[in-house]
Structure formats: structure tokens, C-alpha cells
C-alpha atoms as a PDB file:
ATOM      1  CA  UNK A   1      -2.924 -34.001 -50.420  1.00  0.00           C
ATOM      2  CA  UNK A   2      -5.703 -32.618 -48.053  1.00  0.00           C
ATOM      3  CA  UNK A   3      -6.807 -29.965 -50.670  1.00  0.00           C
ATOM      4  CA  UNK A   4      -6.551 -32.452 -53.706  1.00  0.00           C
ATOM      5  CA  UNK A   5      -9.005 -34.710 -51.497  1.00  0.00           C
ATOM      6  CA  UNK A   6     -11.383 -31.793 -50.635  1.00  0.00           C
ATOM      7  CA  UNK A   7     -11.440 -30.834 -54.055  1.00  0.00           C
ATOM      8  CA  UNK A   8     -12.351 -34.077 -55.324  1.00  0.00           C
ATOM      9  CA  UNK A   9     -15.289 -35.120 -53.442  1.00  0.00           C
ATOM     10  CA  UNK A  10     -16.471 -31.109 -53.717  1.00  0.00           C
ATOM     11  CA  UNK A  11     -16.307 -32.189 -57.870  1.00  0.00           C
ATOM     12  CA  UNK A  12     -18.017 -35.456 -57.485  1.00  0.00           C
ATOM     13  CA  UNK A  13     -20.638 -33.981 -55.320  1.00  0.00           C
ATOM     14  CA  UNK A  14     -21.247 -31.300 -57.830  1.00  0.00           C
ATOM     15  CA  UNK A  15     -21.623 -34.142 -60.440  1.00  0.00           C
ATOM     16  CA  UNK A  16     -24.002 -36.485 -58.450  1.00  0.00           C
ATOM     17  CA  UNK A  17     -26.344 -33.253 -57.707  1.00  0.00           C
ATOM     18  CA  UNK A  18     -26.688 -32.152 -61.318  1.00  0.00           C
ATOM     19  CA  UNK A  19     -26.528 -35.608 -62.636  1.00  0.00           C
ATOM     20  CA  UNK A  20     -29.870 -35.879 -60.140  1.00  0.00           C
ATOM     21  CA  UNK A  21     -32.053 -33.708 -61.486  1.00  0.00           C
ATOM     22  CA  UNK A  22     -32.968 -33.311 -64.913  1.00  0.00           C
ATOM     23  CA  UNK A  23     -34.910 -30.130 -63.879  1.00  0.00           C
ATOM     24  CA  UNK A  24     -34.855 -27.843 -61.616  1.00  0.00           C
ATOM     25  CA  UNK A  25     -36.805 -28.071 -58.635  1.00  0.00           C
ATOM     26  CA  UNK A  26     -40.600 -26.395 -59.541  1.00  0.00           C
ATOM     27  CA  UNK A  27     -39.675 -26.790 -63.421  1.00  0.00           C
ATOM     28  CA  UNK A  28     -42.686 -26.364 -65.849  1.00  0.00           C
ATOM     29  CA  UNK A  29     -42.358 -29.736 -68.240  1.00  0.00           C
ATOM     30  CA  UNK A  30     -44.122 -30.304 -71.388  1.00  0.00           C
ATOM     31  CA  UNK A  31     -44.846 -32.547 -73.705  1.00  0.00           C
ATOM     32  CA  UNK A  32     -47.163 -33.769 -76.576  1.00  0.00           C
ATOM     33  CA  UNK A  33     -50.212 -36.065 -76.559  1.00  0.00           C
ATOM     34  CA  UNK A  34     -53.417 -37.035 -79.106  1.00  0.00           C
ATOM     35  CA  UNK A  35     -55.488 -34.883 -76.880  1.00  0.00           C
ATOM     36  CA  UNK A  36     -53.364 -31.911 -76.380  1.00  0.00           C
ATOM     37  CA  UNK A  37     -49.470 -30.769 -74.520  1.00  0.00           C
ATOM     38  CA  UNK A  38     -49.499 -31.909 -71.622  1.00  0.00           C
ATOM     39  CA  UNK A  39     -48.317 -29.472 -68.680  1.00  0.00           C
ATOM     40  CA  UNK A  40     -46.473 -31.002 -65.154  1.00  0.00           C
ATOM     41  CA  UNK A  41     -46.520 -27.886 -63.034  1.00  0.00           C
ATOM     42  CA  UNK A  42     -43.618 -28.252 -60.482  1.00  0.00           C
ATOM     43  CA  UNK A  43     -44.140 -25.150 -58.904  1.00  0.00           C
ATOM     44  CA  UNK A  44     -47.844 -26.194 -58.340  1.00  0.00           C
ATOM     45  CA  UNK A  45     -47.423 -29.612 -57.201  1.00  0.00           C
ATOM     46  CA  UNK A  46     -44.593 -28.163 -54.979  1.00  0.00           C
ATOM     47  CA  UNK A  47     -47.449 -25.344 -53.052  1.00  0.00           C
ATOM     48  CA  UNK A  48     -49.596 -28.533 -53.043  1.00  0.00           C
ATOM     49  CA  UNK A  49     -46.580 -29.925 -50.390  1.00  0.00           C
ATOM     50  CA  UNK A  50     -44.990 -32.572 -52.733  1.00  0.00           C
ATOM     51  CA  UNK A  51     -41.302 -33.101 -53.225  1.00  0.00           C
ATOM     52  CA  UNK A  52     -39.476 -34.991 -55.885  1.00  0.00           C
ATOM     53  CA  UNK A  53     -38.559 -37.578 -53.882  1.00  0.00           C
ATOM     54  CA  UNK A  54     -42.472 -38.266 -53.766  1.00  0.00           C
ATOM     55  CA  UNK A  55     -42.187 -39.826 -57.642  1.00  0.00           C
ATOM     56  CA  UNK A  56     -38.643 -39.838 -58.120  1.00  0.00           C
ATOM     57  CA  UNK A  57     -35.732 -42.628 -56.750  1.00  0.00           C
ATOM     58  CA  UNK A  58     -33.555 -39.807 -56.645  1.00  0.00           C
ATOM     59  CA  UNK A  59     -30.594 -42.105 -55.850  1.00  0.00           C
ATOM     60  CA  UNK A  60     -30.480 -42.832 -59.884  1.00  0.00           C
ATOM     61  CA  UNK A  61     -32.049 -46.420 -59.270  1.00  0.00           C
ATOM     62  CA  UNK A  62     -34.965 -47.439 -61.110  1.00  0.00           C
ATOM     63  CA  UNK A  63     -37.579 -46.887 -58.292  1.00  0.00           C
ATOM     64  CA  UNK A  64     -40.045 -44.115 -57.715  1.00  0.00           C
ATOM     65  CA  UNK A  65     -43.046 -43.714 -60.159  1.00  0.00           C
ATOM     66  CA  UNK A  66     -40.752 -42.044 -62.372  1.00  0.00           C
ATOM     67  CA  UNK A  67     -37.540 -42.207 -64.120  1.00  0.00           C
ATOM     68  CA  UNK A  68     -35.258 -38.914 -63.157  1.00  0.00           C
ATOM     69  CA  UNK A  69     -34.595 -38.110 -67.707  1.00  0.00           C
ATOM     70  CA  UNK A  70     -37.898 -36.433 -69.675  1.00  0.00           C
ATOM     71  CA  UNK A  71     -39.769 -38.850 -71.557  1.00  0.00           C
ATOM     72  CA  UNK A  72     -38.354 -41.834 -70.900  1.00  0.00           C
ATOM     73  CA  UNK A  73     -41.596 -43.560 -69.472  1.00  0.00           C
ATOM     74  CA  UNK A  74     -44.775 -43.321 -71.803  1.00  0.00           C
ATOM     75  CA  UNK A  75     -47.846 -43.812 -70.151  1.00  0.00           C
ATOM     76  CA  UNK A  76     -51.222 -44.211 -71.316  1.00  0.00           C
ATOM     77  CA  UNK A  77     -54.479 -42.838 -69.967  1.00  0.00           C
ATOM     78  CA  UNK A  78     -55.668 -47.004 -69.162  1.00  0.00           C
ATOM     79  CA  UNK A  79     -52.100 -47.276 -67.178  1.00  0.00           C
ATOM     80  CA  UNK A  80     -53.208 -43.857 -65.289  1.00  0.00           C
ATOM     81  CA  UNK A  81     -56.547 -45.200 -64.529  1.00  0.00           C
ATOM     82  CA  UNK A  82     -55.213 -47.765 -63.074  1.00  0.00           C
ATOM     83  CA  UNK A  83     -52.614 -45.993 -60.448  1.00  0.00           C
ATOM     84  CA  UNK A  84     -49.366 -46.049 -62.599  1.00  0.00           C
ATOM     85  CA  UNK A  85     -47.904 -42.921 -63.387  1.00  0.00           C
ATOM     86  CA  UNK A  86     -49.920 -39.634 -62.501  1.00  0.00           C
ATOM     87  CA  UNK A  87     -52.588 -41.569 -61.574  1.00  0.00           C
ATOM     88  CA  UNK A  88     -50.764 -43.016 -58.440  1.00  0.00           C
ATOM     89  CA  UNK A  89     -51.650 -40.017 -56.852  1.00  0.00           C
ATOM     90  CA  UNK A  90     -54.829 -38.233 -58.859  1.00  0.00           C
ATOM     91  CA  UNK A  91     -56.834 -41.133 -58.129  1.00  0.00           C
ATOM     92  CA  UNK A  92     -59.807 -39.083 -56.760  1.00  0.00           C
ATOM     93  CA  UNK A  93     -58.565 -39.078 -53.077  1.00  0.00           C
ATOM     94  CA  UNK A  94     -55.073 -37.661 -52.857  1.00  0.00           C
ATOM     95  CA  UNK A  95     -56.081 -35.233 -55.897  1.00  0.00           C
ATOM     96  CA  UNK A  96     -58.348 -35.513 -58.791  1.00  0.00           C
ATOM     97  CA  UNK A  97     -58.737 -38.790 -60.941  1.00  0.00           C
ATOM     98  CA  UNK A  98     -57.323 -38.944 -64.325  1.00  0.00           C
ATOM     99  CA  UNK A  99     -60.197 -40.826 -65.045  1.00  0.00           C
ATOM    100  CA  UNK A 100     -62.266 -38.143 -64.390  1.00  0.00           C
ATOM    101  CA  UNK A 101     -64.451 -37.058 -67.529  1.00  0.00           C
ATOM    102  CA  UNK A 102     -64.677 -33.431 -67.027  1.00  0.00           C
ATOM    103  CA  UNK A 103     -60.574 -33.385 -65.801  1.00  0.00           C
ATOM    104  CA  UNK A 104     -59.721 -34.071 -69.382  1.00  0.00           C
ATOM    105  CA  UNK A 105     -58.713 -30.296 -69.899  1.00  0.00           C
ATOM    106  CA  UNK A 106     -56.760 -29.925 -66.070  1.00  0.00           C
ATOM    107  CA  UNK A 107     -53.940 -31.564 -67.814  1.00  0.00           C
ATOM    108  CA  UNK A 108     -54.480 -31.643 -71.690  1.00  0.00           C
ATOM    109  CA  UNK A 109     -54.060 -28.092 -73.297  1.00  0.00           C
ATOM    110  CA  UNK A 110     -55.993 -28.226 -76.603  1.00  0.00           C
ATOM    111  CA  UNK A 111     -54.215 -26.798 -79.441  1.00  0.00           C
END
């Protein structure tokens, strides 16, 4: 009975961790915009001293500045500018402002 229990919660902690994270810790992700694919560096943001936990409710609730599943929010520039999203935290103080004209390219990758 012992082992049966051990083995259980060893499954369903297995399942909770990879059900977590869509990505790997320091993950490139990419995707597609009018102005040009869009890079999150996670191995950047992670030298710059954030975590995940910093924008992601890692418990699987809907809290945190984003959801844990690629593309599932879709923000605009406007909802940047005005602290959702990325622009909770490049807002000119903590790191450069998405509303920055010449920071256009820092994130957008022209084709």
C-alpha cells in the first residue's frame, strides 16, 4: 500500500510540473505581428533576474500578467502602453517603454 501511495503522488507531481509550464524555463517564444515576429527571450529576461512567477500564476489560476499556454492573450501595442502585458514592466523605469519610438525594432524583427 505504502509503495502504491508513493507512486501516486510521485505521478501526480510529475503531471502538475509539466502541466505548469508550457516552456521550459529560458525558452525562446515567437510569434507573428503587423510589424514583424515578435521574440520573448527567456534566457535574457532570466540574466536580467526575472522568474516566471514574475508574469505567470503558476498555480494554473488566472492571475499573473500572463496565461501559462502560448497565445492565448493578444495584446495590442495601446494595451502595452498602458501597463498590460509587456508593458507592465517595460514602462521606461523597470526596462524600456514599449512606447518608446526608437524600441520599435528591440522586440519586432522585420521580415
Amino acid at each position: 500500500m505504502q509503495k502504491l501511495s508513493f507512486g501516486l503522488i510521485v505521478t501526480a507531481v510529475i503531471l502538475s510540473v509539466s502541466g505548469v509550464s508550457a516552456s521550459p524555463p529560458g525558452q525562446d517564444l515567437q510569434w507573428e505581428t503587423p510589424l514583424g515576429a515578435v521574440t520573448f527571450s527567456g534566457k535574457a529576461h532570466g540574466e536580467a533576474g526575472k522568474q516566471c512567477t514574475d508574469c505567470h500564476d503558476m498555480t494554473g489560476g488566472a492571475g499573473g500578467l500572463f496565461q501559462m499556454k502560448h497565445g492565448e492573450v493578444k495584446r495590442t501595442m495601446a494595451e502595452m502602453n498602458e501597463g498590460k502585458g509587456c508593458g507592465a514592466c517595460h514602462n521606461g523605469e523597470t526596462a524600456f517603454s514599449t512606447s518608446e519610438p526608437t524600441a520599435c525594432m528591440k522586440c519586432h524583427q522585420a521580415k
